[in-house]
C-alpha atoms as a PDB file:
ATOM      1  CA  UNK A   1     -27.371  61.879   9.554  1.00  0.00           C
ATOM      2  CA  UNK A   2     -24.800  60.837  11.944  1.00  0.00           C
ATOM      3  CA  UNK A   3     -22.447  63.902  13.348  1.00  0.00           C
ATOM      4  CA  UNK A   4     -20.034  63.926  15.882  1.00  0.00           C
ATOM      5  CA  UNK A   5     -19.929  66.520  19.201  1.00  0.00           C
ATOM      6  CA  UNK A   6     -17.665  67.321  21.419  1.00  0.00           C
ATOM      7  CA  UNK A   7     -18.904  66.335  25.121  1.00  0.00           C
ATOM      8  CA  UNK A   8     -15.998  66.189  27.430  1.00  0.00           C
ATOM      9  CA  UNK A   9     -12.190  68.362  27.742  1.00  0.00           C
ATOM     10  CA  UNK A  10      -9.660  67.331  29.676  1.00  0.00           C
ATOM     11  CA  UNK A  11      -5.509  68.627  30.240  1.00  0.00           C
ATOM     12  CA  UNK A  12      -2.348  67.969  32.001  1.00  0.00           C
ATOM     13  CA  UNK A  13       0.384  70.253  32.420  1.00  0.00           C
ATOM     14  CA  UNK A  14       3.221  68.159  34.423  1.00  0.00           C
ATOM     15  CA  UNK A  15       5.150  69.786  37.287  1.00  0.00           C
ATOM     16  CA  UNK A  16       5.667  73.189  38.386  1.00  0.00           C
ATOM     17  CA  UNK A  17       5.953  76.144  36.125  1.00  0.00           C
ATOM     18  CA  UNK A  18       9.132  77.257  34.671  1.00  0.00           C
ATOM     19  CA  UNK A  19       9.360  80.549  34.044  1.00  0.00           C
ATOM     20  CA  UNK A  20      12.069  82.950  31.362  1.00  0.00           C
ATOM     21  CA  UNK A  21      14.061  83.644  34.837  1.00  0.00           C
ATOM     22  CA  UNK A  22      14.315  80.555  35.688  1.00  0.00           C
ATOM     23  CA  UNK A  23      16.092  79.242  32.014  1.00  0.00           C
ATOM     24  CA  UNK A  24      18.438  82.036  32.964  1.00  0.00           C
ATOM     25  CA  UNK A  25      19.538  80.841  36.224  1.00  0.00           C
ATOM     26  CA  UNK A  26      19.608  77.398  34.226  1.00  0.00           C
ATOM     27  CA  UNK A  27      22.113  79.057  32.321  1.00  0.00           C
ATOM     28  CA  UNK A  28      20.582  79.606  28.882  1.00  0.00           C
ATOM     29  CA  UNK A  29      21.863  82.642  26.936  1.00  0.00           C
ATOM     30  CA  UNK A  30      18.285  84.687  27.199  1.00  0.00           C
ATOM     31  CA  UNK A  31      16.664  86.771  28.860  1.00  0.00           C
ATOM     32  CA  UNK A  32      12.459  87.450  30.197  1.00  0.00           C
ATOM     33  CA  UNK A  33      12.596  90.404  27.643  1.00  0.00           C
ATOM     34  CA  UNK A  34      13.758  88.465  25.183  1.00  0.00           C
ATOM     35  CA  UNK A  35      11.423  85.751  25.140  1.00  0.00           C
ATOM     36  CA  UNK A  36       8.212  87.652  25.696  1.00  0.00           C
ATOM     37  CA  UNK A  37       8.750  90.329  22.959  1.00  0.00           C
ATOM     38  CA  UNK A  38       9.624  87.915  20.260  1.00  0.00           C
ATOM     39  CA  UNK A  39       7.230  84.715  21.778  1.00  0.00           C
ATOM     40  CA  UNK A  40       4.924  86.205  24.187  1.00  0.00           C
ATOM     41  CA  UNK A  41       6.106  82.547  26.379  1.00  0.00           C
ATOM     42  CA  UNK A  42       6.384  83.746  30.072  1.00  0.00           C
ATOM     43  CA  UNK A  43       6.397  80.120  31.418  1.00  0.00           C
ATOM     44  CA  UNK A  44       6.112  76.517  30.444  1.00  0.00           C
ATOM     45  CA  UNK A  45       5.710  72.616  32.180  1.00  0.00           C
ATOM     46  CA  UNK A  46       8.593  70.397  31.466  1.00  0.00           C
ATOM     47  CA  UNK A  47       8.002  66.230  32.888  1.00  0.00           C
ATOM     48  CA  UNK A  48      10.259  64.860  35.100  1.00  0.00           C
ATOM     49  CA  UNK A  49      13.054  62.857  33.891  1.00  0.00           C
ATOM     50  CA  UNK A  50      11.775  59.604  32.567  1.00  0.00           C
ATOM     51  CA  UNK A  51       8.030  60.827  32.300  1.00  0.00           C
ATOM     52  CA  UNK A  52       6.714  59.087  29.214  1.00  0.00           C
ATOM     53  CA  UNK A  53       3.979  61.037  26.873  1.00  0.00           C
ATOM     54  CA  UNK A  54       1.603  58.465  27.690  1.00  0.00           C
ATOM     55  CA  UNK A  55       1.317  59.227  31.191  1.00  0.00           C
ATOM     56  CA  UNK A  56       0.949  62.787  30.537  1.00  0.00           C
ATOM     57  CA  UNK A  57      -2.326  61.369  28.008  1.00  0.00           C
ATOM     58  CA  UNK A  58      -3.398  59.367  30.420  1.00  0.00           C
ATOM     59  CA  UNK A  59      -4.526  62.190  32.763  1.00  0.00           C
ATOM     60  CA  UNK A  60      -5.666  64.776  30.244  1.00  0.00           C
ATOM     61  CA  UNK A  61      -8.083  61.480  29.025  1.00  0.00           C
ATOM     62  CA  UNK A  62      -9.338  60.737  32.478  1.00  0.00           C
ATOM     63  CA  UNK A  63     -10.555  64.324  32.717  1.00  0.00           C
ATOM     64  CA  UNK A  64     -11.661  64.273  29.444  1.00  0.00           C
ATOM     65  CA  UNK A  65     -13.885  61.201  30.056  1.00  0.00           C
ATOM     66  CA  UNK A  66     -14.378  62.384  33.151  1.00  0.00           C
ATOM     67  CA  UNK A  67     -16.046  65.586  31.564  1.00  0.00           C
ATOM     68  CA  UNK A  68     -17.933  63.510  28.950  1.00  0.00           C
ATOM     69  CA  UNK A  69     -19.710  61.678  31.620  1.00  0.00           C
ATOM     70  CA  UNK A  70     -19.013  58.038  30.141  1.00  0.00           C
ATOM     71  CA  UNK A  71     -16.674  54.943  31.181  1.00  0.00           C
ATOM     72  CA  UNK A  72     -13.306  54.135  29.831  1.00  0.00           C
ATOM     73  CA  UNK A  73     -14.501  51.290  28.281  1.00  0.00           C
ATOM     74  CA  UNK A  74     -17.803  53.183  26.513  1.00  0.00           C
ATOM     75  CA  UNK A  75     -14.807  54.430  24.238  1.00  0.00           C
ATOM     76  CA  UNK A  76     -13.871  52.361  20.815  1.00  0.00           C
ATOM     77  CA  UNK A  77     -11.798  54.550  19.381  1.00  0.00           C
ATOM     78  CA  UNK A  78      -8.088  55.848  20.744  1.00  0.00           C
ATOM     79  CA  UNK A  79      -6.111  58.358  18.548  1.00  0.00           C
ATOM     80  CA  UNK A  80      -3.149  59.898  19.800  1.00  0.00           C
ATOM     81  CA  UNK A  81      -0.990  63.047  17.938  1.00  0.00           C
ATOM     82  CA  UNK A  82       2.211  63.125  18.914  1.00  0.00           C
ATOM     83  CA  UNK A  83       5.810  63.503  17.864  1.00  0.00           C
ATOM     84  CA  UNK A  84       7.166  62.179  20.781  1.00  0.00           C
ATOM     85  CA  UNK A  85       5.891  58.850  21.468  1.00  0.00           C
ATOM     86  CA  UNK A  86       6.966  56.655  24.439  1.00  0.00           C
ATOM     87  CA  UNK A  87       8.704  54.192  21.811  1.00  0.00           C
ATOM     88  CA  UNK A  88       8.726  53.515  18.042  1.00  0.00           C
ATOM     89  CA  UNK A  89       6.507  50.735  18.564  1.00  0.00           C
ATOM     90  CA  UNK A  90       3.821  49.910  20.186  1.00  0.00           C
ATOM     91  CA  UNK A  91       1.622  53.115  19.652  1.00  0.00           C
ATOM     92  CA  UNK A  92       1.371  55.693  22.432  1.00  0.00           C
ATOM     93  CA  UNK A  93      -2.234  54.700  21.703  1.00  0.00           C
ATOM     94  CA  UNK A  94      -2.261  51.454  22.454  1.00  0.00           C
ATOM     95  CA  UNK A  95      -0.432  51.915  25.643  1.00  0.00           C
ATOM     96  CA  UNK A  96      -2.809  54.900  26.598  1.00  0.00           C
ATOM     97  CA  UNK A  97      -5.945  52.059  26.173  1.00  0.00           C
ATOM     98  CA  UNK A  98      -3.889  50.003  28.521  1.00  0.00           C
ATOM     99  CA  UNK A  99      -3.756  52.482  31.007  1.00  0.00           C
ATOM    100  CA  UNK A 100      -7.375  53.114  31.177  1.00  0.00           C
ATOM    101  CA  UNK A 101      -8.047  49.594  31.212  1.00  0.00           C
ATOM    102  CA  UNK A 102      -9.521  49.413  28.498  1.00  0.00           C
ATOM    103  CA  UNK A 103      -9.404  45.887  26.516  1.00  0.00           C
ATOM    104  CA  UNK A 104      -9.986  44.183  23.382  1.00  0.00           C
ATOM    105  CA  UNK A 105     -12.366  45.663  20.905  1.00  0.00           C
ATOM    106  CA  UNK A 106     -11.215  49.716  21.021  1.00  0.00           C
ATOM    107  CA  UNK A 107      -9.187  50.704  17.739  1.00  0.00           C
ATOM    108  CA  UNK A 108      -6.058  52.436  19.109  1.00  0.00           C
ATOM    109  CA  UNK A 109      -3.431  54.155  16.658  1.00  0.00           C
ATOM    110  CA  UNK A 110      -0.920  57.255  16.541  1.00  0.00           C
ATOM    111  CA  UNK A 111      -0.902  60.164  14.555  1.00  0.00           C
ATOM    112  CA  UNK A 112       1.901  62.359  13.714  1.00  0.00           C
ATOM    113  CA  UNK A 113       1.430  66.019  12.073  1.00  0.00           C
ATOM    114  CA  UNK A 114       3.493  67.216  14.633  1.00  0.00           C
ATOM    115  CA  UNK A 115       1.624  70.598  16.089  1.00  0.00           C
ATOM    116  CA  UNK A 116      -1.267  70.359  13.785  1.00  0.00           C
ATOM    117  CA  UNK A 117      -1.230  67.101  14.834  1.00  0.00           C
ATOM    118  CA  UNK A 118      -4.373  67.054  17.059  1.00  0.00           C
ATOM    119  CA  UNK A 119      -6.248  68.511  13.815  1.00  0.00           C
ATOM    120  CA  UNK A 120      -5.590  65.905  11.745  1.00  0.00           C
ATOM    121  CA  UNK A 121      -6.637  63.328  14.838  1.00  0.00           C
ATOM    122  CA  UNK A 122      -9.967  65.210  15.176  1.00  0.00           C
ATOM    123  CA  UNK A 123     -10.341  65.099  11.613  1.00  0.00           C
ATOM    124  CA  UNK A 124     -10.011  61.340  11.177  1.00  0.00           C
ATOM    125  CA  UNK A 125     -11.759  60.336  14.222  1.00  0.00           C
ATOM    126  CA  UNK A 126     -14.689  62.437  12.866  1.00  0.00           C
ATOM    127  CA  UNK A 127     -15.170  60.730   9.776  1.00  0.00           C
ATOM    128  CA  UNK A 128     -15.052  57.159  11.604  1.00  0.00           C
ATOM    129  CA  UNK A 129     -17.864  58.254  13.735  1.00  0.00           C
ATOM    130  CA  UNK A 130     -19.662  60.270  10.835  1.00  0.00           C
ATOM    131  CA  UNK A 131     -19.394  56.204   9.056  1.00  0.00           C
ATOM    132  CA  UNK A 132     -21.137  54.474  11.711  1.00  0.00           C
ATOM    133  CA  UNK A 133     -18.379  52.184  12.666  1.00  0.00           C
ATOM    134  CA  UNK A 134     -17.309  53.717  16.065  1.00  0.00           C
ATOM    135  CA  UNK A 135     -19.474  55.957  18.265  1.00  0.00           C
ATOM    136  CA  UNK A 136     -17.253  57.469  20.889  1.00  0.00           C
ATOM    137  CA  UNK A 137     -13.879  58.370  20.299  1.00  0.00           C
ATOM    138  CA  UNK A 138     -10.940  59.462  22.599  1.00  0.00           C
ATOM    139  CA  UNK A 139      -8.545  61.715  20.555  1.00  0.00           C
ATOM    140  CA  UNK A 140      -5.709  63.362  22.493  1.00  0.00           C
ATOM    141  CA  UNK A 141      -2.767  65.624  21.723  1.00  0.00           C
ATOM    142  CA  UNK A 142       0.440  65.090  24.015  1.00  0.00           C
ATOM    143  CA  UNK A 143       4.062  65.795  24.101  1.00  0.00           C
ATOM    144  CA  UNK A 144       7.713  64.967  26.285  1.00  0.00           C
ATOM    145  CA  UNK A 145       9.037  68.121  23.737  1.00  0.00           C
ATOM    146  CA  UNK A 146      12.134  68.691  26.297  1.00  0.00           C
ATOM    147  CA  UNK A 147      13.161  65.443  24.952  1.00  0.00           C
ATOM    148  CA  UNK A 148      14.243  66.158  21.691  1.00  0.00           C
ATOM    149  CA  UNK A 149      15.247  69.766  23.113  1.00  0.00           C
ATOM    150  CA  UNK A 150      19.153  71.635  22.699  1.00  0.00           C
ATOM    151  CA  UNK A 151      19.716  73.588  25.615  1.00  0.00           C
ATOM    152  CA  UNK A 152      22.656  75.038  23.813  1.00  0.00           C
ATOM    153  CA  UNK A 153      20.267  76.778  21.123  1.00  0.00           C
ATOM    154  CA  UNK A 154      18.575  79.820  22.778  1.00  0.00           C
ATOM    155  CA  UNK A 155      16.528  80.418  19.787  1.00  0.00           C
ATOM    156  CA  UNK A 156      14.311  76.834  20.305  1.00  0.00           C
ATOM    157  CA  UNK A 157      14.832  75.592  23.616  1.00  0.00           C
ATOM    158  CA  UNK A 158      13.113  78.806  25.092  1.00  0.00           C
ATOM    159  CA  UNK A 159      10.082  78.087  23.085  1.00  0.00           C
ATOM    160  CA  UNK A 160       8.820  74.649  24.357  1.00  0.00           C
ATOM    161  CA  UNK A 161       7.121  72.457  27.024  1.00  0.00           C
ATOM    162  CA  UNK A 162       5.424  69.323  27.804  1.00  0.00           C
ATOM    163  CA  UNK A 163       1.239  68.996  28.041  1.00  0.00           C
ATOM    164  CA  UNK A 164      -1.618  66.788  26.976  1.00  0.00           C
ATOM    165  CA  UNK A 165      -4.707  67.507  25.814  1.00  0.00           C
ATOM    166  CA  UNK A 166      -7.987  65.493  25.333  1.00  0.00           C
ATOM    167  CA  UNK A 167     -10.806  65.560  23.815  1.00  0.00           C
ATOM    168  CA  UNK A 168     -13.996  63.041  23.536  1.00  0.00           C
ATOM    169  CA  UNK A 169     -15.890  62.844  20.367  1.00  0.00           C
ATOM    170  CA  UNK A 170     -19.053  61.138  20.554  1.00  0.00           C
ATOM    171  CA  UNK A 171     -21.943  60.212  17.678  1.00  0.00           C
ATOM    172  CA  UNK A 172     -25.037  62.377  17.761  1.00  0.00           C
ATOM    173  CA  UNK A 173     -28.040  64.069  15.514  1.00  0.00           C
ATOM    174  CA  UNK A 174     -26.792  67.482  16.361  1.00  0.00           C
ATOM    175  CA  UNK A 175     -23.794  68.768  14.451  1.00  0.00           C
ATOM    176  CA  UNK A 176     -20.583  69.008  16.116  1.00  0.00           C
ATOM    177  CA  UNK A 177     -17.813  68.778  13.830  1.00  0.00           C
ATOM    178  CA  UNK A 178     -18.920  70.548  10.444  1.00  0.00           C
ATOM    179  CA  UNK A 179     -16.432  70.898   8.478  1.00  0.00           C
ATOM    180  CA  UNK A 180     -12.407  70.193   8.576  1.00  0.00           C
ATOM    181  CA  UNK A 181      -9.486  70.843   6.256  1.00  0.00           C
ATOM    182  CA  UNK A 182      -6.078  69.440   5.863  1.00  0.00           C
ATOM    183  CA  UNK A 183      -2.566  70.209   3.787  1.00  0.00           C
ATOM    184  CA  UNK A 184       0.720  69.426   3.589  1.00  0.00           C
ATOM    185  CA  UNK A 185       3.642  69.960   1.361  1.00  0.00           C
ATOM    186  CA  UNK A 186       7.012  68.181   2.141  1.00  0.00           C
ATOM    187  CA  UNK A 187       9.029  70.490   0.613  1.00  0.00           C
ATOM    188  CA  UNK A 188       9.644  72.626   3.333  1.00  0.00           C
ATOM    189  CA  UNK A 189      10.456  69.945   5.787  1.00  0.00           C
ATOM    190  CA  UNK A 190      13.756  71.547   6.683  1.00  0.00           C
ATOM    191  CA  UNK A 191      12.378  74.175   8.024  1.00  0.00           C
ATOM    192  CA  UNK A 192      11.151  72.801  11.011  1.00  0.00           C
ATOM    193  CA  UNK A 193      12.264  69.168  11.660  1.00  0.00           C
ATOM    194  CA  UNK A 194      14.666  66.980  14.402  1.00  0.00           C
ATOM    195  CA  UNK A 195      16.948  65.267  11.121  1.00  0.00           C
ATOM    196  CA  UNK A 196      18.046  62.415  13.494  1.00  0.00           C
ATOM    197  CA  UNK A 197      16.411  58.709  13.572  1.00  0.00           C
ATOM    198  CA  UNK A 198      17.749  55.439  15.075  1.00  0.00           C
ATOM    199  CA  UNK A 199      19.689  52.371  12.872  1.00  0.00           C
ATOM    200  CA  UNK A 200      21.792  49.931  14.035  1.00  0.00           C
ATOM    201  CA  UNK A 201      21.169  50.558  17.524  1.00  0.00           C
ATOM    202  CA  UNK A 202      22.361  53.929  17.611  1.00  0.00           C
ATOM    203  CA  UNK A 203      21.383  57.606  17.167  1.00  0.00           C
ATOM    204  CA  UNK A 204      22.367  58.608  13.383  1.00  0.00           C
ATOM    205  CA  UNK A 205      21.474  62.352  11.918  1.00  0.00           C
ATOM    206  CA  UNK A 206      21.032  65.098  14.580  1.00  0.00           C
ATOM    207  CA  UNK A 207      18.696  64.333  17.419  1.00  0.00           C
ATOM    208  CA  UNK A 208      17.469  67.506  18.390  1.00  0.00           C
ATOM    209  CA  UNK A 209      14.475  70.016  17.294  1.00  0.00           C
ATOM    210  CA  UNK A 210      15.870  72.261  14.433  1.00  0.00           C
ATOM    211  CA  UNK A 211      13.677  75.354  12.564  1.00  0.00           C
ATOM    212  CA  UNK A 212      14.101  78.678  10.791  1.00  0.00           C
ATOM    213  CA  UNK A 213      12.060  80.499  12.634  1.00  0.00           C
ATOM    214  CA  UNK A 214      11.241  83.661   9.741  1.00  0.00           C
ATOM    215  CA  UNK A 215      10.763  80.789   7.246  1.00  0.00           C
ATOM    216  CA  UNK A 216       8.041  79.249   9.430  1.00  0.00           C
ATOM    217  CA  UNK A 217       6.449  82.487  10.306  1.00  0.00           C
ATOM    218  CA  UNK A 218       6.085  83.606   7.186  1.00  0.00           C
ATOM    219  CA  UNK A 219       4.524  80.514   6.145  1.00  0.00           C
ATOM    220  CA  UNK A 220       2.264  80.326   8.980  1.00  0.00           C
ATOM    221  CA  UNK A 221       0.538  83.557   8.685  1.00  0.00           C
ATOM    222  CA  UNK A 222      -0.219  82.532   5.265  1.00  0.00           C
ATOM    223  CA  UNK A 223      -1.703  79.328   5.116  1.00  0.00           C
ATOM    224  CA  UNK A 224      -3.521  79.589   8.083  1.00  0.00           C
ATOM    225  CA  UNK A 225      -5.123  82.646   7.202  1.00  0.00           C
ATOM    226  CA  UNK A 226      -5.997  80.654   3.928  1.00  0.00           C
ATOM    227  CA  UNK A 227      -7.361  77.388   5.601  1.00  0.00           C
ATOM    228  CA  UNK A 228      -9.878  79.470   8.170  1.00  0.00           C
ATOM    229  CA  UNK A 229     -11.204  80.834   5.392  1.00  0.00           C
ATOM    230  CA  UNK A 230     -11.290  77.353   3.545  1.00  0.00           C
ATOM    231  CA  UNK A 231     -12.940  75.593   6.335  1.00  0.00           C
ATOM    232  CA  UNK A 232     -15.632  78.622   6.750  1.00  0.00           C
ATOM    233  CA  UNK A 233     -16.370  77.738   3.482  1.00  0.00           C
ATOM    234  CA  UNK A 234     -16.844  74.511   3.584  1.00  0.00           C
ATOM    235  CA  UNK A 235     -19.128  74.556   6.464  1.00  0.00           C
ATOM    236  CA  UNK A 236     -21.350  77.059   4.466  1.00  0.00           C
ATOM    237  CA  UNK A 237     -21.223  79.629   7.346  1.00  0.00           C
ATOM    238  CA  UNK A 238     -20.580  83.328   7.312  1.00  0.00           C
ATOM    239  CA  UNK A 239     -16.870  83.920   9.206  1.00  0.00           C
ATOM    240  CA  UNK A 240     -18.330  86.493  11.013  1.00  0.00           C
ATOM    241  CA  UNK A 241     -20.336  83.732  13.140  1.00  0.00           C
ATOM    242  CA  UNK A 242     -17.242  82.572  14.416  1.00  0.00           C
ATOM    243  CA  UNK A 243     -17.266  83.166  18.230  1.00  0.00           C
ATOM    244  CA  UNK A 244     -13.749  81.687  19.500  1.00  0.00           C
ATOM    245  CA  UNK A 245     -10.631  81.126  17.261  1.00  0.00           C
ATOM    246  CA  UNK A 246      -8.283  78.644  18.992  1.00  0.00           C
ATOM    247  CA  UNK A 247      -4.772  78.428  17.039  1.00  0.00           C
ATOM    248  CA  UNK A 248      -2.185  76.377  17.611  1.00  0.00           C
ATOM    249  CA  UNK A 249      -0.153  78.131  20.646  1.00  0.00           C
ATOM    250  CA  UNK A 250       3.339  78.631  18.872  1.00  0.00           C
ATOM    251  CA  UNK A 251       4.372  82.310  19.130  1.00  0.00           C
ATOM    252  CA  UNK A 252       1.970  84.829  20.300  1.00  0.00           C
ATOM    253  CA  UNK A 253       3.210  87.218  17.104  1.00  0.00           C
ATOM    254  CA  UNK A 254       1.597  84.350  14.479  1.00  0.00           C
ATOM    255  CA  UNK A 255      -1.648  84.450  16.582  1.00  0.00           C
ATOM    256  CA  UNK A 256      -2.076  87.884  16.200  1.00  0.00           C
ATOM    257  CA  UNK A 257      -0.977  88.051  12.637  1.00  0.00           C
ATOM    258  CA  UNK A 258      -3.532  85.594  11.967  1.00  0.00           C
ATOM    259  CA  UNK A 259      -6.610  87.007  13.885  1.00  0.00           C
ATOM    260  CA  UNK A 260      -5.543  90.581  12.203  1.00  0.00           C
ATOM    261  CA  UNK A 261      -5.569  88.968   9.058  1.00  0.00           C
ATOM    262  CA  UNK A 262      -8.617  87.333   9.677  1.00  0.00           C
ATOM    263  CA  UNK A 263     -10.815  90.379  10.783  1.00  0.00           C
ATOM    264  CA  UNK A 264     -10.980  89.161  13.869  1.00  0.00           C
ATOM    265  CA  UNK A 265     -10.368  90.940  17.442  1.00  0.00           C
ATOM    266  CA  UNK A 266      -7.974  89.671  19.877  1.00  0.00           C
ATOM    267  CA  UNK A 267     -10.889  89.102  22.103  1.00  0.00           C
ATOM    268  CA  UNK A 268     -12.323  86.504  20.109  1.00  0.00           C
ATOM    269  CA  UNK A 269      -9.257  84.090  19.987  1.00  0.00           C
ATOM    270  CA  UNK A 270      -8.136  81.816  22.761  1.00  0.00           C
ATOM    271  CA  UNK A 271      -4.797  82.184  23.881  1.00  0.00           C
ATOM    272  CA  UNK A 272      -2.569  80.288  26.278  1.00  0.00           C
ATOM    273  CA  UNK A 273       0.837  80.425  24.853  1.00  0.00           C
ATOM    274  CA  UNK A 274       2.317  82.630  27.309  1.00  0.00           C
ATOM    275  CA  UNK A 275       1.863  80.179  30.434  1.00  0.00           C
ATOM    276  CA  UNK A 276       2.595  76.423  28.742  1.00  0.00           C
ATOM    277  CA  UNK A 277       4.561  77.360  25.737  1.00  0.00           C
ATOM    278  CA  UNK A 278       4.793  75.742  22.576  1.00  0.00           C
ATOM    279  CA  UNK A 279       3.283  72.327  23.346  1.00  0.00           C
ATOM    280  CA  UNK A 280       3.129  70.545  19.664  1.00  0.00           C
ATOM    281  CA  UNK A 281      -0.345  68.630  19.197  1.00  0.00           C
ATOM    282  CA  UNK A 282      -0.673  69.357  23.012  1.00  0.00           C
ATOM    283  CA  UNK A 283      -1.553  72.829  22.211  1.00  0.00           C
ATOM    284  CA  UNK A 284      -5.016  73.134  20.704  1.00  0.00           C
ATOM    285  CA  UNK A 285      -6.776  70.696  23.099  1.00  0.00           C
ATOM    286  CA  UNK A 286      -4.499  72.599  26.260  1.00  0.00           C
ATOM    287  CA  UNK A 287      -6.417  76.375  25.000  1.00  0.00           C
ATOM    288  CA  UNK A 288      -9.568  74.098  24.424  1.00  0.00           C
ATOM    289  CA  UNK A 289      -9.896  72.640  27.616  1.00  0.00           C
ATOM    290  CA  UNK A 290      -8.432  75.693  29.127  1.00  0.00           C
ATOM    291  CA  UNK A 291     -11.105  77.766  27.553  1.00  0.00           C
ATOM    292  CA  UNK A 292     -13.911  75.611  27.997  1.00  0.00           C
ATOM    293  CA  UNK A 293     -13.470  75.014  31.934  1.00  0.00           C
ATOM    294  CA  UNK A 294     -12.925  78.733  32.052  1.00  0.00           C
ATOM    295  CA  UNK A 295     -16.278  79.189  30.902  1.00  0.00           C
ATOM    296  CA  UNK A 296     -15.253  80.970  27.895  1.00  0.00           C
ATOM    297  CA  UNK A 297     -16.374  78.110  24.920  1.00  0.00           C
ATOM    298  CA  UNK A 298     -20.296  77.300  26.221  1.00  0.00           C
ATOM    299  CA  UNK A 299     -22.699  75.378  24.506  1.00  0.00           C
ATOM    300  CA  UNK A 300     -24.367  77.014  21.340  1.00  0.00           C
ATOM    301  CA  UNK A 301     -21.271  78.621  19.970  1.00  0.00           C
ATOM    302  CA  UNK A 302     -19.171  78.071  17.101  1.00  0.00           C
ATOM    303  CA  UNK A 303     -15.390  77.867  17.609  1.00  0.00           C
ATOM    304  CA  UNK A 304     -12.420  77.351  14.882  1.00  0.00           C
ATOM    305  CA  UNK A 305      -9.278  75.230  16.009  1.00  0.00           C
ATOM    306  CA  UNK A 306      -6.029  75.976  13.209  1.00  0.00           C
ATOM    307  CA  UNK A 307      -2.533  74.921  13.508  1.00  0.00           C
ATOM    308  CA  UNK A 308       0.734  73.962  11.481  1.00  0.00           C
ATOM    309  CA  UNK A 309       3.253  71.876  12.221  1.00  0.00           C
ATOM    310  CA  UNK A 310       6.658  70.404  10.518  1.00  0.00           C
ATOM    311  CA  UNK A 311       6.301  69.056   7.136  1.00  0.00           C
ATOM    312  CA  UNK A 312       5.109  71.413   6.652  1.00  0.00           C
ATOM    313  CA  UNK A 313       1.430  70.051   7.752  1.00  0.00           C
ATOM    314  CA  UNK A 314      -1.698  72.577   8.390  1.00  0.00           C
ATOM    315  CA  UNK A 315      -5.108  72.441   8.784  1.00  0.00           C
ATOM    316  CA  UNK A 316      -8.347  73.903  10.242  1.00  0.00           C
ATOM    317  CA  UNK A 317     -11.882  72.185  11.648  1.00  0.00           C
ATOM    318  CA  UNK A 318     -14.822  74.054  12.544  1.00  0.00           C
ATOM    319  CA  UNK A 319     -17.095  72.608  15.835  1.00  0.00           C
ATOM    320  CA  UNK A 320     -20.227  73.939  16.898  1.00  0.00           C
ATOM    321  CA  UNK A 321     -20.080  72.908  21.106  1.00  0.00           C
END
């Protein structure tokens, strides 16, 4: 049976910090108290004007590959979550296989589940390995969030940044990728959405990032509590084997509720939030490449990535690394 590892992390974080004090001095209505009691955020990247999210891809992939020990060009599959891509078309994707020089031959397409995002990528590119038709796959999370960002709303603009993430997914006879789980119900898309698009050559709708915070917390803590359990299931493992949770880093408070909810200590889940903010499909490969260069994640154990995004969209994998 074909299954499909995980053999090579990489990041990017663009920039120098910017911390709680420095939005303040920027002028935002806030304060460091603020922020870290309801967010746990302490500091996050934001790209330099013009800074596309494909260049931030194209360095967490390098390290990524890098980490894998292949070539650019041993990859045949590109898959890139993000929800802010350098145009509407071509794919971020496409451009990122440009950028490693990569040429004719390599499947390259976007995905968009905003922050679970990266889940869904993982997800997909595992079942086109699991087929037979690709063997090595290059699936990467990345955001330009300060783009779609209003400074004059205290309760968003605080809670953002910028970041890639990478990830390469190769074929193998050991199992990897066990078991993943996805959802979504539309309904709730005003919770957490940017309501603006482009026609006729200009901006129409409301171009900015736009949520209810309670309504998204609330609905967080549920379903992801829901779909670890889900995905533990399907792999046929007790959830007590788990050794590392890594959630989508949103808001330190829904990271906690979920680990509580989930039996599981503090200790035992990954998290990053409080130095890169909330970096959409960014986030899970950030805390996984994070963690594994740390030396936290080694080989042999069994980690559970989660995350939710607008839509809304959720879901959950299981990996043994």
């Amino acid at each position: 049976m074909i299954c499909a590892r995980i053999v090579g992390t990489g990041s990017h974080l663009p920039g120098e910090p910017v911390t709680n004090d420095d939005l303040v001095r920027r002028g935002i209505d806030t304060s460091d108290e603020w922020i870290v009691t309801r967010t746990g955020i302490r500091a996050r990247h934001f790209a330099a004007p013009g800074c596309k999210s494909s260049e931030l891809a194209l360095v967490a992939a390098r390290r990524a590959i890098e980490a894998a020990g292949c070539a650019a060009g041993d990859i045949d599959l590109i898959i890139v979550a993000t929800s802010t891509p350098d145009f509407i078309f071509p794919s971020t994707a496409t451009l990122v296989q440009a950028g490693l020089g990569i040429g004719n031959g390599c499947a390259a397409f976007d995905m968009q589940a905003v922050c679970c995002g990266f889940v869904y990528a993982l997800s997909a590119a595992e079942k086109f390995i699991r087929s037979g038709s690709h063997r090595r796959a290059l699936i990467i999370g990345t955001e330009v969030f300060s783009n779609i960002l209003d400074w004059a709303d205290r309760s968003t603009c605080v809670l953002f940044g910028d970041g890639a993430g990478a990830v390469v997914l190769e074929a193998s006879d050991r199992p990897g990728v066990r078991a993943s789980v996805l959802h979504a119900d539309g309904r709730h898309h005003p919770a957490l959405w940017v309501p603006g698009a482009v026609a006729g050559g200009r901006v129409t709708g409301d171009p900015f990032l736009r949520m209810d915070g309670q309504v998204v917390f609330k609905f967080a803590v549920k379903v992801l509590d829901e779909v670890v359990r889900e995905v533990v299931d399907l792999a046929n493992v007790p959830l007590g084997s788990i050794d590392w949770l890594v959630p989508h880093q949103a808001n330190i408070r829904i990271i906690q509720s979920s680990a509580k909810r989930l039996g599981l200590s503090m200790e035992k889940v990954v998290a990053t939030v409080d130095f890169h903010g909330n970096t959409s499909a960014a986030s899970i490969p950030l805390a996984l490449d994070c963690a594994v260069r740390g030396g936290r994640i080694r080989p042999g154990q069994r980690v559970v990535i989660e995350g939710i995004g607008g839509g809304f969209a959720w879901g959950a994998a299981l990996i043994d690394f």
